[in-house]
C-alpha atoms as a PDB file:
ATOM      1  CA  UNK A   1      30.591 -18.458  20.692  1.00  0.00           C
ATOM      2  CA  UNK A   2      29.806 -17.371  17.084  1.00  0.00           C
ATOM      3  CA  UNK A   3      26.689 -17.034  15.749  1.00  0.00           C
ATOM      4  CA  UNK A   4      26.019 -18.245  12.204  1.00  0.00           C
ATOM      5  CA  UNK A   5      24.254 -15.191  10.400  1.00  0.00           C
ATOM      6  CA  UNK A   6      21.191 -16.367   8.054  1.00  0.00           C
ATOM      7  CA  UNK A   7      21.594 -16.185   4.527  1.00  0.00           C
ATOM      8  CA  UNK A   8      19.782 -13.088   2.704  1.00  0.00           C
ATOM      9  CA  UNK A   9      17.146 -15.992   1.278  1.00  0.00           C
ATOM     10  CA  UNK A  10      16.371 -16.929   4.888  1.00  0.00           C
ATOM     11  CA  UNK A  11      16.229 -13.870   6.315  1.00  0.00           C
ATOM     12  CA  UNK A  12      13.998 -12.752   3.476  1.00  0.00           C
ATOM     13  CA  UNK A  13      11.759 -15.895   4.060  1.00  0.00           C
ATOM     14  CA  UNK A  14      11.610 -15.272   7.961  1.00  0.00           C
ATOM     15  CA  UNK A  15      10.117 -11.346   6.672  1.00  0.00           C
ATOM     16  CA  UNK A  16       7.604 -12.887   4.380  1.00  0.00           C
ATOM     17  CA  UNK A  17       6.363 -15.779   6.712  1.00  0.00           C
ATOM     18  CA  UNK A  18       5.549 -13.079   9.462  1.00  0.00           C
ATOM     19  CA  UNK A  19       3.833 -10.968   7.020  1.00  0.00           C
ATOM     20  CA  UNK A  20       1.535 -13.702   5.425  1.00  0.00           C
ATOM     21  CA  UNK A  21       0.331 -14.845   9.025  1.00  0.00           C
ATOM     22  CA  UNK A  22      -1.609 -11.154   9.083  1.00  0.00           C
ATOM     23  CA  UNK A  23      -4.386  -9.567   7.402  1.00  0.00           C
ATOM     24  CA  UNK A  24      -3.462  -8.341   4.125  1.00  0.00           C
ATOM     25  CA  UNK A  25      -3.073  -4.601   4.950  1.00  0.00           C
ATOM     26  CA  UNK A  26      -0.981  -4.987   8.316  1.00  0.00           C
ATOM     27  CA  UNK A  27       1.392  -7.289   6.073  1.00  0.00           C
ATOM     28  CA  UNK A  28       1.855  -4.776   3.791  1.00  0.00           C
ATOM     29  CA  UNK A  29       2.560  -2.089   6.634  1.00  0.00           C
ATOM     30  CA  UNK A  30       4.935  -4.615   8.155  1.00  0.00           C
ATOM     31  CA  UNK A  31       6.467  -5.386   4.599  1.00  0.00           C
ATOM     32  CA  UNK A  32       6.876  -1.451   4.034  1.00  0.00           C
ATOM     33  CA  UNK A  33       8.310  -1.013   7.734  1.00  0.00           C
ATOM     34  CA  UNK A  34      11.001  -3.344   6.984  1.00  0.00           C
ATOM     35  CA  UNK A  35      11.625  -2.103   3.720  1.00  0.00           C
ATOM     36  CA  UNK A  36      14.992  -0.353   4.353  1.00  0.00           C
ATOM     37  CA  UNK A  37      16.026  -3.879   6.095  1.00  0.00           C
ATOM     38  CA  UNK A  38      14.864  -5.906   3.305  1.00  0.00           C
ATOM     39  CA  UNK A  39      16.487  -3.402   0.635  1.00  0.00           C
ATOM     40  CA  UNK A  40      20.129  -4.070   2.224  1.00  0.00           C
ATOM     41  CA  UNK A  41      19.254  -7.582   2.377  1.00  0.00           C
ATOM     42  CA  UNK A  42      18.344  -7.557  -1.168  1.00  0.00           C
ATOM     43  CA  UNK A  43      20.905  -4.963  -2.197  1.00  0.00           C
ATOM     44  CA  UNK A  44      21.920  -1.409  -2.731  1.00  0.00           C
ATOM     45  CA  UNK A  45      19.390   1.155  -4.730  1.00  0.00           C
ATOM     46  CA  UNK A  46      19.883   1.607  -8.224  1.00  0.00           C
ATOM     47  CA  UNK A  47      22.023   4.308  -9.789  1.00  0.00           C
ATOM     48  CA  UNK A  48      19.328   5.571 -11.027  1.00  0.00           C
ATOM     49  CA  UNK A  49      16.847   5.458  -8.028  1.00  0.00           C
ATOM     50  CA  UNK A  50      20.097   7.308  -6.243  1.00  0.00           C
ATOM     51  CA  UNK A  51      20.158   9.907  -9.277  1.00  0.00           C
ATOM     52  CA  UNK A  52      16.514  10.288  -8.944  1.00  0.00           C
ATOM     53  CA  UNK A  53      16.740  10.266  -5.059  1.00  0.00           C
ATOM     54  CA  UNK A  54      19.229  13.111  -4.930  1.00  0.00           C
ATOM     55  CA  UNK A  55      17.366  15.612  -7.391  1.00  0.00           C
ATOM     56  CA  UNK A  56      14.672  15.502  -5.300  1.00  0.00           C
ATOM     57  CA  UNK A  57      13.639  18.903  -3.284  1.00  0.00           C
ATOM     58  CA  UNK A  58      12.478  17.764   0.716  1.00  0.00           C
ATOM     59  CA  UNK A  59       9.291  18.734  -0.160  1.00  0.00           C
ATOM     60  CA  UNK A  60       9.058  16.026  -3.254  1.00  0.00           C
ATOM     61  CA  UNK A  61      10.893  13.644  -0.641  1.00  0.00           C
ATOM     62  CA  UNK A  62       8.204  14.272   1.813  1.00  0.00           C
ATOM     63  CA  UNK A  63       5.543  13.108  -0.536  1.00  0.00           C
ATOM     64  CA  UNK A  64       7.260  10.592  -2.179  1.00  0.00           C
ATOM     65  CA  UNK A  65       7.683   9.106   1.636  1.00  0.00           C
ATOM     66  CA  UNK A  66       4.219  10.038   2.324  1.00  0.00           C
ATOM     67  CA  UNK A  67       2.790   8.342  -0.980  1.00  0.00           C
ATOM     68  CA  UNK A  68       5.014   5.099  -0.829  1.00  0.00           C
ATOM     69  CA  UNK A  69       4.122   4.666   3.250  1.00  0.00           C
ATOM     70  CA  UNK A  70      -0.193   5.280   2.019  1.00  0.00           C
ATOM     71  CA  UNK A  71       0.271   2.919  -1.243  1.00  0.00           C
ATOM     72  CA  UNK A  72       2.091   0.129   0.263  1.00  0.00           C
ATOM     73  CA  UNK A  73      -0.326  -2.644  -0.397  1.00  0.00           C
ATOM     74  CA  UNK A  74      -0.375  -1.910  -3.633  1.00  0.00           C
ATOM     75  CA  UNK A  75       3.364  -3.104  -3.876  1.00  0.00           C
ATOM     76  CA  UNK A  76       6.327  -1.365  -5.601  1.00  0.00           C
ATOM     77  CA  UNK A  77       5.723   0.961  -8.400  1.00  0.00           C
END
């Protein structure tokens, strides 16, 4: 039998409803967990966060990571 995937809306709104039954910051760590999920729900990066992505060296990519994992209840940037 075939299952009947969810729309991107839904499965956005499933995402959400999870995170708004915790405490702010653990909804924001759960949010940012499932940010790679939730950004090929929503859709592919930008061409210019993939320009800006590439330049990078690993040592900006490391603190990029490092800064977007500490920040993320402060929400995107």
């Amino acid at each position: 039998m075939d299952q009947i995937e969810p729309s991107a809306d839904e499965a956005i709104a499933v995402f959400i409803a999870s995170a708004a039954k915790q405490p702010l910051l653990d909804a924001a760590f759960e949010l940012w967990r499932l940010r790679y999920r939730l950004d090929s729900i929503a859709g592919r990066p930008t061409a210019e966060e993939v320009r800006i992505n590439c330049t990078l060296t690993p040592e900006q990519l490391t603190a990029k990571y490092r800064y977007d994992r500490d920040h993320a209840h402060e929400g995107p940037r």
